[in-house]
PDB file of N, CA and C in Angstrom:
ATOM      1  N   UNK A   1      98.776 105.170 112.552  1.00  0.00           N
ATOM      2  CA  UNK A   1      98.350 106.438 111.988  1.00  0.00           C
ATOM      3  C   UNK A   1      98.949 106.585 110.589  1.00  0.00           C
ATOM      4  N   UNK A   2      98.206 106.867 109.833  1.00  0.00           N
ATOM      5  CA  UNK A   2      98.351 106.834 108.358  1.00  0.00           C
ATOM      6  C   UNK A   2      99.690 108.276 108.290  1.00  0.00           C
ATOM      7  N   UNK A   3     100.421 107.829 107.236  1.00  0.00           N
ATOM      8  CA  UNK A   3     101.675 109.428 107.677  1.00  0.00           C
ATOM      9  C   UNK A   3     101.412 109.810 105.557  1.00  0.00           C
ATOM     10  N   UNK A   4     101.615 110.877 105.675  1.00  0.00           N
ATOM     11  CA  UNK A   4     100.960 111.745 104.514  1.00  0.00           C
ATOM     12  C   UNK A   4     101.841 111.653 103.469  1.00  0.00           C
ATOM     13  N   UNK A   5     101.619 111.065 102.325  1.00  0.00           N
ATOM     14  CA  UNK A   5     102.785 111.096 101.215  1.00  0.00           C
ATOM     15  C   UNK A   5     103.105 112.331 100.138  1.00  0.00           C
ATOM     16  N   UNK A   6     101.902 112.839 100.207  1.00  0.00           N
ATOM     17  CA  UNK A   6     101.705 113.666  99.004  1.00  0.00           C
ATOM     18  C   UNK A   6     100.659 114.944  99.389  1.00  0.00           C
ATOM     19  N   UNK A   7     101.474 116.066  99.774  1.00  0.00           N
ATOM     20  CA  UNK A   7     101.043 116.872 100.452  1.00  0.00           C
ATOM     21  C   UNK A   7      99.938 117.921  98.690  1.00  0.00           C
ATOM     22  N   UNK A   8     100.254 117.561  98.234  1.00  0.00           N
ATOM     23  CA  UNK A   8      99.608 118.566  97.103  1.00  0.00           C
ATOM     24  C   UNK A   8      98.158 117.880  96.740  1.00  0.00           C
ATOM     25  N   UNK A   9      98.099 116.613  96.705  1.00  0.00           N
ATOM     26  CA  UNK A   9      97.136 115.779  96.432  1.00  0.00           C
ATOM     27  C   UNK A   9      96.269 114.890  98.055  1.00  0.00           C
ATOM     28  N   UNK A  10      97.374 115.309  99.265  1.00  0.00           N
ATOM     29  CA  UNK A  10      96.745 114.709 100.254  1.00  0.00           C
ATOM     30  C   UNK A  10      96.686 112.932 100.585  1.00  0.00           C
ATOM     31  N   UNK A  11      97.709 112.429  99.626  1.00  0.00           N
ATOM     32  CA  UNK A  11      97.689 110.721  99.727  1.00  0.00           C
ATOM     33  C   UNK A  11      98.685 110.209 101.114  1.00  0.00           C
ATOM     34  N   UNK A  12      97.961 109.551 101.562  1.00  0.00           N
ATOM     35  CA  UNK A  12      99.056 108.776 102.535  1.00  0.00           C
ATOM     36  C   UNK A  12      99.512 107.202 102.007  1.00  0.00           C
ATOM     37  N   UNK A  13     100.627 106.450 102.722  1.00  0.00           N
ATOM     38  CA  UNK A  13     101.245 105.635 103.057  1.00  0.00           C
ATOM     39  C   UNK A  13      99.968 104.496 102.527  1.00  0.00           C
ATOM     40  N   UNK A  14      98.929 104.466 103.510  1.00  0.00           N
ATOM     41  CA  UNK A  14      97.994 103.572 103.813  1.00  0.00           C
ATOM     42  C   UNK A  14      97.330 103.759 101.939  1.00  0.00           C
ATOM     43  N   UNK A  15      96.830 104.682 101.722  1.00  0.00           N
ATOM     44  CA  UNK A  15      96.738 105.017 100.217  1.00  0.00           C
ATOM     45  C   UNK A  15      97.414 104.123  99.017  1.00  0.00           C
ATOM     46  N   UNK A  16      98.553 104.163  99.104  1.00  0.00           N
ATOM     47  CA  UNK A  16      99.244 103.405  98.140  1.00  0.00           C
ATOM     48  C   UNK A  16      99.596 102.122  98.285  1.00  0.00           C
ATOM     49  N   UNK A  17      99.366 102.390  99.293  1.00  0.00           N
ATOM     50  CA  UNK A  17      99.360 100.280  99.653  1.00  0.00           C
ATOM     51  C   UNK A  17      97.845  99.531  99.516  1.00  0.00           C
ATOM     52  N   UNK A  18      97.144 100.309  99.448  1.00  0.00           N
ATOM     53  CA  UNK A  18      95.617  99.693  99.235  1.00  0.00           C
ATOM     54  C   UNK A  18      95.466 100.004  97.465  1.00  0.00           C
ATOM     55  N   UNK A  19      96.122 101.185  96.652  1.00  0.00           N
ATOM     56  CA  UNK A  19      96.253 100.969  95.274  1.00  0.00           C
ATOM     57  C   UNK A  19      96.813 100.310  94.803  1.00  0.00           C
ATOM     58  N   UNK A  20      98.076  99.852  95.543  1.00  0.00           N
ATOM     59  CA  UNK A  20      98.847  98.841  94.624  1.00  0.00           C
ATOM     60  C   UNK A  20      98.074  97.409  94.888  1.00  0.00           C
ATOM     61  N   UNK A  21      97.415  97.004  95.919  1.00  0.00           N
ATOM     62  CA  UNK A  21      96.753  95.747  96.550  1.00  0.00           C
ATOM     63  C   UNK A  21      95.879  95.550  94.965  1.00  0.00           C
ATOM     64  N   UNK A  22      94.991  97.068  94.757  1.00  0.00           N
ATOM     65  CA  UNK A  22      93.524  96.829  94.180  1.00  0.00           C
ATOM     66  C   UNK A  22      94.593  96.683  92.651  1.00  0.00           C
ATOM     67  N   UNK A  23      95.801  97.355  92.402  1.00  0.00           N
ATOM     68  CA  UNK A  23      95.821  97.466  91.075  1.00  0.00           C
ATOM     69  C   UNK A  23      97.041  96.935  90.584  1.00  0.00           C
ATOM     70  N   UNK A  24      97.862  96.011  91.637  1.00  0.00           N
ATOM     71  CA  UNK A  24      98.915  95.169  91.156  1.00  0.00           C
ATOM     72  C   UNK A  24      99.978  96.369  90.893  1.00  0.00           C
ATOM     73  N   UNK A  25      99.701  97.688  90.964  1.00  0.00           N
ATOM     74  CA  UNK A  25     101.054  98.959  90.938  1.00  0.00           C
ATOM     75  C   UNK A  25     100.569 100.341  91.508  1.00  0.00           C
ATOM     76  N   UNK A  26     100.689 101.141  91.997  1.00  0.00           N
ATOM     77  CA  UNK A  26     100.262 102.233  92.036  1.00  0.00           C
ATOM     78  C   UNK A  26     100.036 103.617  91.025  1.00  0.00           C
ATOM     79  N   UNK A  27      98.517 103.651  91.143  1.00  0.00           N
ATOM     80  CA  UNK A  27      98.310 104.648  89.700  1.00  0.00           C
ATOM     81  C   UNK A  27      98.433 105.889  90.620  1.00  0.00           C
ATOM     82  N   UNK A  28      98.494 105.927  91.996  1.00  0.00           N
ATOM     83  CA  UNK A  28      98.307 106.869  92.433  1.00  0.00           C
ATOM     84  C   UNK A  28      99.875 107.662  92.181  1.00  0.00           C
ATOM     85  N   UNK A  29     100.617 106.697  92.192  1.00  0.00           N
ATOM     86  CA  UNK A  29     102.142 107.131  92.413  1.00  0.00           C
ATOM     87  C   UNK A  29     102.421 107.638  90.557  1.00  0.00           C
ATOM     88  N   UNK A  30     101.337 106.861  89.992  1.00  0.00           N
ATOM     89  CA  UNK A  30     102.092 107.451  88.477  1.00  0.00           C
ATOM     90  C   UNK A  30     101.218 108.741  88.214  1.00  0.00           C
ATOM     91  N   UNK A  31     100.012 108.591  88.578  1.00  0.00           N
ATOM     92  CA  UNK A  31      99.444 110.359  88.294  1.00  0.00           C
ATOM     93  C   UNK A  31     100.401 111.383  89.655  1.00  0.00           C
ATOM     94  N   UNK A  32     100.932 111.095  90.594  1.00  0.00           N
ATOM     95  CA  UNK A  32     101.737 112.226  90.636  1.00  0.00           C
ATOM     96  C   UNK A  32     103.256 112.174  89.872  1.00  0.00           C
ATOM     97  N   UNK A  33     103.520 111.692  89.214  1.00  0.00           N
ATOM     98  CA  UNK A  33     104.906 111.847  89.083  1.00  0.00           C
ATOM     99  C   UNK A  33     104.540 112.941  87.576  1.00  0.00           C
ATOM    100  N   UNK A  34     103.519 111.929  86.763  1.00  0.00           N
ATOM    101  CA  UNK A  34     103.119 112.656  85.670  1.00  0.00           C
ATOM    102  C   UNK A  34     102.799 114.045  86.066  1.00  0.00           C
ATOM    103  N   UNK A  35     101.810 114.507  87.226  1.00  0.00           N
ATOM    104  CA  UNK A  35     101.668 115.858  87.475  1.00  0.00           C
ATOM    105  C   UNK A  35     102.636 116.519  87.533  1.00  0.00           C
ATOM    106  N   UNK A  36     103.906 116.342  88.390  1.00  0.00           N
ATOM    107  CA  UNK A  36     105.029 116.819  88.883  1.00  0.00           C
ATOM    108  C   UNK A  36     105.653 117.026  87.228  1.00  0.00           C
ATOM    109  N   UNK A  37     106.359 116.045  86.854  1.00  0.00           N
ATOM    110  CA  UNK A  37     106.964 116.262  85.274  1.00  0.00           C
ATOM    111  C   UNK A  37     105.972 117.327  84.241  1.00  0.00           C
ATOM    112  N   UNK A  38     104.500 117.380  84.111  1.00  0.00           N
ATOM    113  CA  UNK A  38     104.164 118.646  84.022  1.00  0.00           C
ATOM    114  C   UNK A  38     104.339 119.782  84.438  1.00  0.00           C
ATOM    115  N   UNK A  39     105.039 119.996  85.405  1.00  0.00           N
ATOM    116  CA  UNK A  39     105.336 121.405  86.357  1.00  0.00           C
ATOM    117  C   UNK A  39     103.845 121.726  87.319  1.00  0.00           C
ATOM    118  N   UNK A  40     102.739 121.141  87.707  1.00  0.00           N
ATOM    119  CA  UNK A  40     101.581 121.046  88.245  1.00  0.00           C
ATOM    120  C   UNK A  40     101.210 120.549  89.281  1.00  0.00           C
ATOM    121  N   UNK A  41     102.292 120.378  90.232  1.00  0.00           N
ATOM    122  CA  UNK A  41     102.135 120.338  91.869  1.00  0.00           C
ATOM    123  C   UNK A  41     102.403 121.274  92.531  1.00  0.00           C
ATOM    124  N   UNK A  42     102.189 121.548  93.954  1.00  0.00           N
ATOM    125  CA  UNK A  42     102.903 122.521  94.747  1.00  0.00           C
ATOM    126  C   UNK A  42     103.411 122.154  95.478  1.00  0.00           C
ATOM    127  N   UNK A  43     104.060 121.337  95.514  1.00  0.00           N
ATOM    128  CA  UNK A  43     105.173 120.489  96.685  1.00  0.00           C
ATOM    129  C   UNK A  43     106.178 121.649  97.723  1.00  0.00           C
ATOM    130  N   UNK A  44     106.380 122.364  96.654  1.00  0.00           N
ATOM    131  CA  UNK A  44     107.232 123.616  97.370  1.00  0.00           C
ATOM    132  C   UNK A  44     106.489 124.439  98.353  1.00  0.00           C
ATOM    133  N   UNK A  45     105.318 124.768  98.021  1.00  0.00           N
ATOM    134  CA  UNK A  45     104.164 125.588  98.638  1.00  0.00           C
ATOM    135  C   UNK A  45     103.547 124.959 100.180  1.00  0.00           C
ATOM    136  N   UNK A  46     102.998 123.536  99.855  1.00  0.00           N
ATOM    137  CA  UNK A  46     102.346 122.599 100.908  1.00  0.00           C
ATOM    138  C   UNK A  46     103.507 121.645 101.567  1.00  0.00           C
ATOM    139  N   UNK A  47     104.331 121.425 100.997  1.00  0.00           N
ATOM    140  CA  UNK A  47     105.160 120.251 101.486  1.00  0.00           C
ATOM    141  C   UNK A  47     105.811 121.017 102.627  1.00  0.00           C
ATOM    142  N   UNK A  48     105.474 120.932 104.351  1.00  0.00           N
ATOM    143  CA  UNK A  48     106.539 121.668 105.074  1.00  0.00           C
ATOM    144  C   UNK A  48     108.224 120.934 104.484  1.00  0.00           C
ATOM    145  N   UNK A  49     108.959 120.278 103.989  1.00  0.00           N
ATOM    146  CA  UNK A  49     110.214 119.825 103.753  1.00  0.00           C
ATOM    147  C   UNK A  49     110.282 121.093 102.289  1.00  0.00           C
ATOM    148  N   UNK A  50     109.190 121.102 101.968  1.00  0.00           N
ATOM    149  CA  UNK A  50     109.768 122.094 100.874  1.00  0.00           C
ATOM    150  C   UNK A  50     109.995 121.038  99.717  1.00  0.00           C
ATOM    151  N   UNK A  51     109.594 120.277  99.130  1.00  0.00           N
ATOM    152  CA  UNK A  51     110.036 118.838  98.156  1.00  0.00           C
ATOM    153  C   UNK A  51     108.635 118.348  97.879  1.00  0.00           C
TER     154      UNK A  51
END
Protein backbone atom coordinates (compact mmCIF):
# COMPACT_ATOMS: atom_id res chain seq x y z
CA UNK A 1 0.00 0.00 0.00
CA UNK A 2 1.38 3.14 -1.24
CA UNK A 3 1.91 5.44 2.32
CA UNK A 4 1.37 9.30 1.54
CA UNK A 5 4.38 11.67 1.43
CA UNK A 6 3.02 14.91 0.83
CA UNK A 7 -0.17 15.62 2.29
CA UNK A 8 -0.63 19.22 0.58
CA UNK A 9 0.08 17.95 -2.92
CA UNK A 10 -1.16 14.23 -2.21
CA UNK A 11 2.30 12.33 -3.43
CA UNK A 12 3.13 9.01 -2.09
CA UNK A 13 6.29 6.85 -1.52
CA UNK A 14 5.41 4.82 -4.76
CA UNK A 15 5.33 8.48 -6.54
CA UNK A 16 8.83 9.34 -6.05
CA UNK A 17 10.30 6.27 -6.75
CA UNK A 18 8.68 6.03 -10.19
CA UNK A 19 9.99 10.00 -10.67
CA UNK A 20 13.24 9.41 -9.78
CA UNK A 21 13.20 5.90 -12.08
CA UNK A 22 11.65 8.25 -15.13
CA UNK A 23 13.98 11.25 -14.21
CA UNK A 24 17.31 10.01 -12.71
CA UNK A 25 16.13 12.57 -9.39
CA UNK A 26 12.98 13.59 -8.14
CA UNK A 27 11.27 16.78 -9.55
CA UNK A 28 8.55 15.92 -7.50
CA UNK A 29 10.64 16.32 -4.30
CA UNK A 30 12.18 19.66 -5.74
CA UNK A 31 8.75 21.38 -6.65
CA UNK A 32 7.80 20.75 -3.06
CA UNK A 33 10.62 21.96 -1.28
CA UNK A 34 10.57 25.07 -3.70
CA UNK A 35 6.76 25.45 -2.74
CA UNK A 36 7.46 25.09 0.95
CA UNK A 37 10.61 27.77 0.85
CA UNK A 38 7.93 30.02 -0.84
CA UNK A 39 5.72 29.87 2.25
CA UNK A 40 2.89 27.91 -0.20
CA UNK A 41 2.05 24.62 1.35
CA UNK A 42 -0.27 23.66 4.07
CA UNK A 43 1.55 21.04 5.75
CA UNK A 44 0.37 22.48 9.07
CA UNK A 45 -3.34 22.45 7.97
CA UNK A 46 -3.44 18.74 6.07
CA UNK A 47 -0.47 17.05 7.52
CA UNK A 48 -2.23 15.11 10.66
CA UNK A 49 1.77 15.29 12.29
CA UNK A 50 1.29 18.92 11.81
CA UNK A 51 4.86 19.17 9.51
Amino acid sequence: MPRLICYCFGHTDEDLRRDVREHGRSLIMERIVSTKKAGQCRCAEKNPAGR
